[in-house]
N, C-alpha and C. Protein backbone atom coordinates (compact mmCIF):
# COMPACT_ATOMS: atom_id res chain seq x y z
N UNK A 1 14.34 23.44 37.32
CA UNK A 1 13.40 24.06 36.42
C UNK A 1 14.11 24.73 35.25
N UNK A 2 15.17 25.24 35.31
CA UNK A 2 16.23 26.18 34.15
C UNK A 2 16.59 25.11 33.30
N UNK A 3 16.71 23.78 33.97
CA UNK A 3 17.15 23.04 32.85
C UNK A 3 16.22 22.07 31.80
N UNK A 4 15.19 22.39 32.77
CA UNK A 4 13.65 21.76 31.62
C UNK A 4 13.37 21.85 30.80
N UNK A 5 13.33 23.57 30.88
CA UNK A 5 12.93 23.74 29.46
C UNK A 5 13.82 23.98 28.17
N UNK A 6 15.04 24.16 28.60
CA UNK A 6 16.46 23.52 27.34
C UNK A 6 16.12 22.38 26.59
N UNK A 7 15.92 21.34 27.32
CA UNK A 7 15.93 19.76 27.59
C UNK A 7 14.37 19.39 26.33
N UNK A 8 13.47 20.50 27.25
CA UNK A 8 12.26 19.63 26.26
C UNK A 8 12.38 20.84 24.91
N UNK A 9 12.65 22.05 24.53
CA UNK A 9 12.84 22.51 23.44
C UNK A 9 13.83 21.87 22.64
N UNK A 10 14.84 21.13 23.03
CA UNK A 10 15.91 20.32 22.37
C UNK A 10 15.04 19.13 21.87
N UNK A 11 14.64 18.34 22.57
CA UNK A 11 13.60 16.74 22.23
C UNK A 11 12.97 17.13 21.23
N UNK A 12 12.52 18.71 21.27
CA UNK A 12 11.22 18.81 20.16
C UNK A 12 11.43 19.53 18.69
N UNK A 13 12.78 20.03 18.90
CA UNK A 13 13.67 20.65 17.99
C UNK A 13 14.34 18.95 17.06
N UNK A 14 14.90 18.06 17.85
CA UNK A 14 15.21 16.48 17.14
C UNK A 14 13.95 15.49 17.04
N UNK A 15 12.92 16.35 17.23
CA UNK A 15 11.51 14.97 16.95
C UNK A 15 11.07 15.94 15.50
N UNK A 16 11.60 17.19 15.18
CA UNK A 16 10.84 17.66 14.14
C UNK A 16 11.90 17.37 12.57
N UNK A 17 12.96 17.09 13.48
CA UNK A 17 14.35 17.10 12.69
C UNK A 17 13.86 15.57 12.05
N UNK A 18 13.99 14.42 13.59
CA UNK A 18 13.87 13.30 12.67
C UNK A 18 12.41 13.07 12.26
N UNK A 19 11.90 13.90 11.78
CA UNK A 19 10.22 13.52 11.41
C UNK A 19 10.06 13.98 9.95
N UNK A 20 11.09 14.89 9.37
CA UNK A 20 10.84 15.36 8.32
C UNK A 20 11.22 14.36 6.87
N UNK A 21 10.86 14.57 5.90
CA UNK A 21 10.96 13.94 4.95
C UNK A 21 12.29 14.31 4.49
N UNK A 22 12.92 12.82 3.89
CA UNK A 22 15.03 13.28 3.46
C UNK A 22 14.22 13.23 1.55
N UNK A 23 15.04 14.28 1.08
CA UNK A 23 14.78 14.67 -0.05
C UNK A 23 15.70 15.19 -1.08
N UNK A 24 16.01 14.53 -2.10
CA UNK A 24 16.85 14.28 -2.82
C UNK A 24 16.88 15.73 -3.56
N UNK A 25 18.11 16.91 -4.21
CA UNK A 25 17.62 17.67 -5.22
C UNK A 25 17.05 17.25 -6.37
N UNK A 26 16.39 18.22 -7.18
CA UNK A 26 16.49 17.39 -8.71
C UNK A 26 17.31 18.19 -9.13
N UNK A 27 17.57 17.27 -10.74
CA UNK A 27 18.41 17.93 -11.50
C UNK A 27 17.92 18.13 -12.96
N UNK A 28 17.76 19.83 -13.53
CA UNK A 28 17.28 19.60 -14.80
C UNK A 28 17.77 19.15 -15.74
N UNK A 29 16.84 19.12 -16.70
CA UNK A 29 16.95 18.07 -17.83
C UNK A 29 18.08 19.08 -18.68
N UNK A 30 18.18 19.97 -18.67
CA UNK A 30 19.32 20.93 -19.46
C UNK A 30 19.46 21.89 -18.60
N UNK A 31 21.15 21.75 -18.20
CA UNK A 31 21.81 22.81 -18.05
C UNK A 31 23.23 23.41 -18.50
N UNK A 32 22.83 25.06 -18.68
CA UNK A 32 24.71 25.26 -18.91
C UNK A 32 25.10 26.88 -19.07
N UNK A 33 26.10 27.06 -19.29
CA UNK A 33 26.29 28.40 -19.12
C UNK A 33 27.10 28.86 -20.30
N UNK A 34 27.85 30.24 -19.79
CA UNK A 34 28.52 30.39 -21.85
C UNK A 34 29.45 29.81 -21.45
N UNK A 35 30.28 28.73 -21.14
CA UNK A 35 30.88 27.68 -21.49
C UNK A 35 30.92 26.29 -21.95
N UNK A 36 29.60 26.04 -21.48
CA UNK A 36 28.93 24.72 -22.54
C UNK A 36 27.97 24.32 -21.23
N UNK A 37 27.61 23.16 -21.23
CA UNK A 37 26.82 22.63 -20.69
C UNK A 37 26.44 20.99 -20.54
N UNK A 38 25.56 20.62 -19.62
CA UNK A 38 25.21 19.35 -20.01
C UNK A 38 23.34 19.06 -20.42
N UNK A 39 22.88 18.05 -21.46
CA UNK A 39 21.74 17.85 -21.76
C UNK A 39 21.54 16.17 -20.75
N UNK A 40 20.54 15.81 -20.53
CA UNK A 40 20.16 14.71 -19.92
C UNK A 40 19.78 13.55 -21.22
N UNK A 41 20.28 12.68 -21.08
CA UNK A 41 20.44 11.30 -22.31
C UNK A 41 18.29 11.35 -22.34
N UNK A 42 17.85 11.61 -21.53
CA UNK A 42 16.35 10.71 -21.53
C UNK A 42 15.73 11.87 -22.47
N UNK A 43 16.43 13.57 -22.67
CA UNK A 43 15.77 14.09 -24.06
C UNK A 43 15.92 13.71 -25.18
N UNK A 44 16.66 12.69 -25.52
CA UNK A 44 17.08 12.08 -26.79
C UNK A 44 15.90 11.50 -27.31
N UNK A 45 15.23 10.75 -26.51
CA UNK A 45 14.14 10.47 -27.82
C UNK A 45 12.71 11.20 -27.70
N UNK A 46 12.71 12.62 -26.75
CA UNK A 46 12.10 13.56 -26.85
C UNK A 46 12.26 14.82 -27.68
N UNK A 47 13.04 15.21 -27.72
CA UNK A 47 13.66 16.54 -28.88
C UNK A 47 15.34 15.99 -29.44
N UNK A 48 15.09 17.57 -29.99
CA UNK A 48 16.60 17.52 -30.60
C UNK A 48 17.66 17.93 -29.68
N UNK A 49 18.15 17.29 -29.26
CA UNK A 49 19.20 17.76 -28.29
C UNK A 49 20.39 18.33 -28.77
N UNK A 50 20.47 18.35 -30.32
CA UNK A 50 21.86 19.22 -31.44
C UNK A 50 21.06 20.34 -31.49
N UNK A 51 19.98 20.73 -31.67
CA UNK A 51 19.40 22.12 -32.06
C UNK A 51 19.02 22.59 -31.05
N UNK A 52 19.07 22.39 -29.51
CA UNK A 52 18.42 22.12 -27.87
C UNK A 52 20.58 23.39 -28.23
N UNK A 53 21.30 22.27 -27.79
CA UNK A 53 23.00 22.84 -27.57
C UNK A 53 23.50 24.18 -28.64
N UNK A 54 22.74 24.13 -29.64
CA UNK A 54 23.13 24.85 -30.64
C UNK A 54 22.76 26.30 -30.24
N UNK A 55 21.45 25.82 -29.72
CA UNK A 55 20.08 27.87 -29.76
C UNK A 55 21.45 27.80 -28.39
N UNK A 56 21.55 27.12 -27.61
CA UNK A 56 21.99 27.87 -26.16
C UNK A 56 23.49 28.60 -26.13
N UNK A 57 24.25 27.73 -27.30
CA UNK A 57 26.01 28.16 -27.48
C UNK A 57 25.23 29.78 -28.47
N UNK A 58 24.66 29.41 -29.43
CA UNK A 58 24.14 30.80 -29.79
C UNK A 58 23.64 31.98 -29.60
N UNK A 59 22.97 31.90 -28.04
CA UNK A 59 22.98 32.89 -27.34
C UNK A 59 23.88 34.20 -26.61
N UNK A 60 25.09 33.43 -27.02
CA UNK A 60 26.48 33.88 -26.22
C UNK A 60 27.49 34.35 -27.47
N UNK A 61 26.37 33.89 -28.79
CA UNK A 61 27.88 34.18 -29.96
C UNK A 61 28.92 33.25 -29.83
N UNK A 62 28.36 32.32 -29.62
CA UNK A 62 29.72 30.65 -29.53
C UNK A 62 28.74 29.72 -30.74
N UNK A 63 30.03 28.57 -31.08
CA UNK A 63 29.45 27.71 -31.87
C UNK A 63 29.61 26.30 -30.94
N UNK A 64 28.88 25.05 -30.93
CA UNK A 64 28.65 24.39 -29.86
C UNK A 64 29.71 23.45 -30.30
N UNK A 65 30.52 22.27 -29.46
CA UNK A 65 31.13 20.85 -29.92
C UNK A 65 30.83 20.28 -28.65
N UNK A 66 30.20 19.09 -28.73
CA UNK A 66 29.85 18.13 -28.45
C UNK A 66 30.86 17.01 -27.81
N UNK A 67 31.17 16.93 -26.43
CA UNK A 67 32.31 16.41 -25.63
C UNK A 67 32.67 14.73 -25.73
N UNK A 68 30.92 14.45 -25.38
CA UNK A 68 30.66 12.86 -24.91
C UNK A 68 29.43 12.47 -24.33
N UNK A 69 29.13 11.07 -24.40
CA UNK A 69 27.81 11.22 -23.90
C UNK A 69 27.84 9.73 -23.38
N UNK A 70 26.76 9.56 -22.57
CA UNK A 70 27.13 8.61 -21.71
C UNK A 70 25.22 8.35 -21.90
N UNK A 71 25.50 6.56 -22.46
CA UNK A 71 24.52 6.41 -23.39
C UNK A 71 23.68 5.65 -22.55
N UNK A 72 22.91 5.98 -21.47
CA UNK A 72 22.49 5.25 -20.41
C UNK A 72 21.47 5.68 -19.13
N UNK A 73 20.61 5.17 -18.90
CA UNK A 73 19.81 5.78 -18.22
C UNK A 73 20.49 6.50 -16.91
N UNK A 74 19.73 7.71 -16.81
CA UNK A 74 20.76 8.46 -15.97
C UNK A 74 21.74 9.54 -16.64
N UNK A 75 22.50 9.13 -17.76
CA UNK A 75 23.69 9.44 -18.45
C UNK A 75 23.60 11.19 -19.27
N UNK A 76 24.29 11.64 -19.40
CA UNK A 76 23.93 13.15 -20.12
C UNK A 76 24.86 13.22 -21.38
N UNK A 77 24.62 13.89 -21.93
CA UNK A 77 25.14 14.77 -22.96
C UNK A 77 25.88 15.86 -22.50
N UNK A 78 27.46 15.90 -23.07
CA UNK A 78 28.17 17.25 -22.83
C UNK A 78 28.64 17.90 -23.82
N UNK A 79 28.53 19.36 -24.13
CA UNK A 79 29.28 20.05 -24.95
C UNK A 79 29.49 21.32 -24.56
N UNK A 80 30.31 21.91 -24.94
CA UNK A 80 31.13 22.92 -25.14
C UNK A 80 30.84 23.97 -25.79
N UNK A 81 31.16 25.49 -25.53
CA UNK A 81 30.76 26.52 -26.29
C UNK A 81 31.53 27.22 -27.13
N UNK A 82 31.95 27.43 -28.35
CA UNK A 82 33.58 27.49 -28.45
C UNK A 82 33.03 29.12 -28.91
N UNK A 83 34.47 30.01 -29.32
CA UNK A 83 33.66 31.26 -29.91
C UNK A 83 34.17 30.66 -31.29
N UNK A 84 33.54 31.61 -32.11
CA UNK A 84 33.12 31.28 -33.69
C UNK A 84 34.91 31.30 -34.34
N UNK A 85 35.47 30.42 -35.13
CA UNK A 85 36.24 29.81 -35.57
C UNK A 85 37.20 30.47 -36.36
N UNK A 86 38.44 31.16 -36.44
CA UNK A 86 38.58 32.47 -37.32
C UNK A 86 38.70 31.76 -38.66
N UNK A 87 38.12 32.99 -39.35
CA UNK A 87 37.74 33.02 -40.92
C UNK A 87 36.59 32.70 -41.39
N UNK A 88 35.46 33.03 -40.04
CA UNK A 88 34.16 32.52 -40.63
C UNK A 88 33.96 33.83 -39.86
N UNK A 89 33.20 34.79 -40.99
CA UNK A 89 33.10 36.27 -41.30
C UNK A 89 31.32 36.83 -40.49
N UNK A 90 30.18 35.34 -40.38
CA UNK A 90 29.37 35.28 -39.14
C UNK A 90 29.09 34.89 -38.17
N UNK A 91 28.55 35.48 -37.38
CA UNK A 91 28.21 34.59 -36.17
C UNK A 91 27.32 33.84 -36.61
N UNK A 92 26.44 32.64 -35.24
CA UNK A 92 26.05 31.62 -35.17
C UNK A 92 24.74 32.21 -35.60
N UNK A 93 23.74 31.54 -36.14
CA UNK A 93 22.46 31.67 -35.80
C UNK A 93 21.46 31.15 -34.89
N UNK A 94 20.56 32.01 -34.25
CA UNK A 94 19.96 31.14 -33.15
C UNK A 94 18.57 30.50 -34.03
N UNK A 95 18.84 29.48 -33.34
CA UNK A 95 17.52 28.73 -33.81
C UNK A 95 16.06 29.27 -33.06
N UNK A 96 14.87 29.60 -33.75
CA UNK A 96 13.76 29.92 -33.89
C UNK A 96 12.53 29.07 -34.30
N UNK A 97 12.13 29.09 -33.52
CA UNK A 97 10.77 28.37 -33.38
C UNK A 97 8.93 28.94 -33.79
């Protein structure tokens, strides 16, 4: 009897395990931090993805450069946050909507 009920809480603990749905993360369409970031290739012919990298490096007081992009479904956009360039006397402006 001690070992029954181990036995059937285990069966019902791996019938709920293999019953559940396997589920992929997503991944957003833009992400990044104050070091740069990546944009997803499929906003390209939805917005601007230069003025999208620009407001976000501008948030941080960086100016953005643009790494590489990988031109393909699936594929993203990468750039970089640099800080502002010496001998340029302002910072960035954020873009406004």
């Amino acid at each position: 009897m001690r070992m029954i009920r181990p036995a059937i809480l285990a069966a019902a603990m791996g019938g709920l395990l293999a019953s559940g749905a396997a589920q992929a993360d997503t991944v957003p369409a833009f992400k990044g931090n104050d070091t740069g970031g990546i944009i997803s290739y499929s906003l390209v012919s939805q917005s601007d993805v230069r003025a999208l990298a620009i407001d976000h490096c501008a948030r941080y007081g960086k100016v953005v450069k643009f790494l590489g992009a990988q031109t393909y479904y699936g594929g993203y956009i990468s750039f970089a946050c640099r800080w502002v360039p010496y001998g340029a006397s302002d910072r960035p402006l954020r873009v406004r909507y």
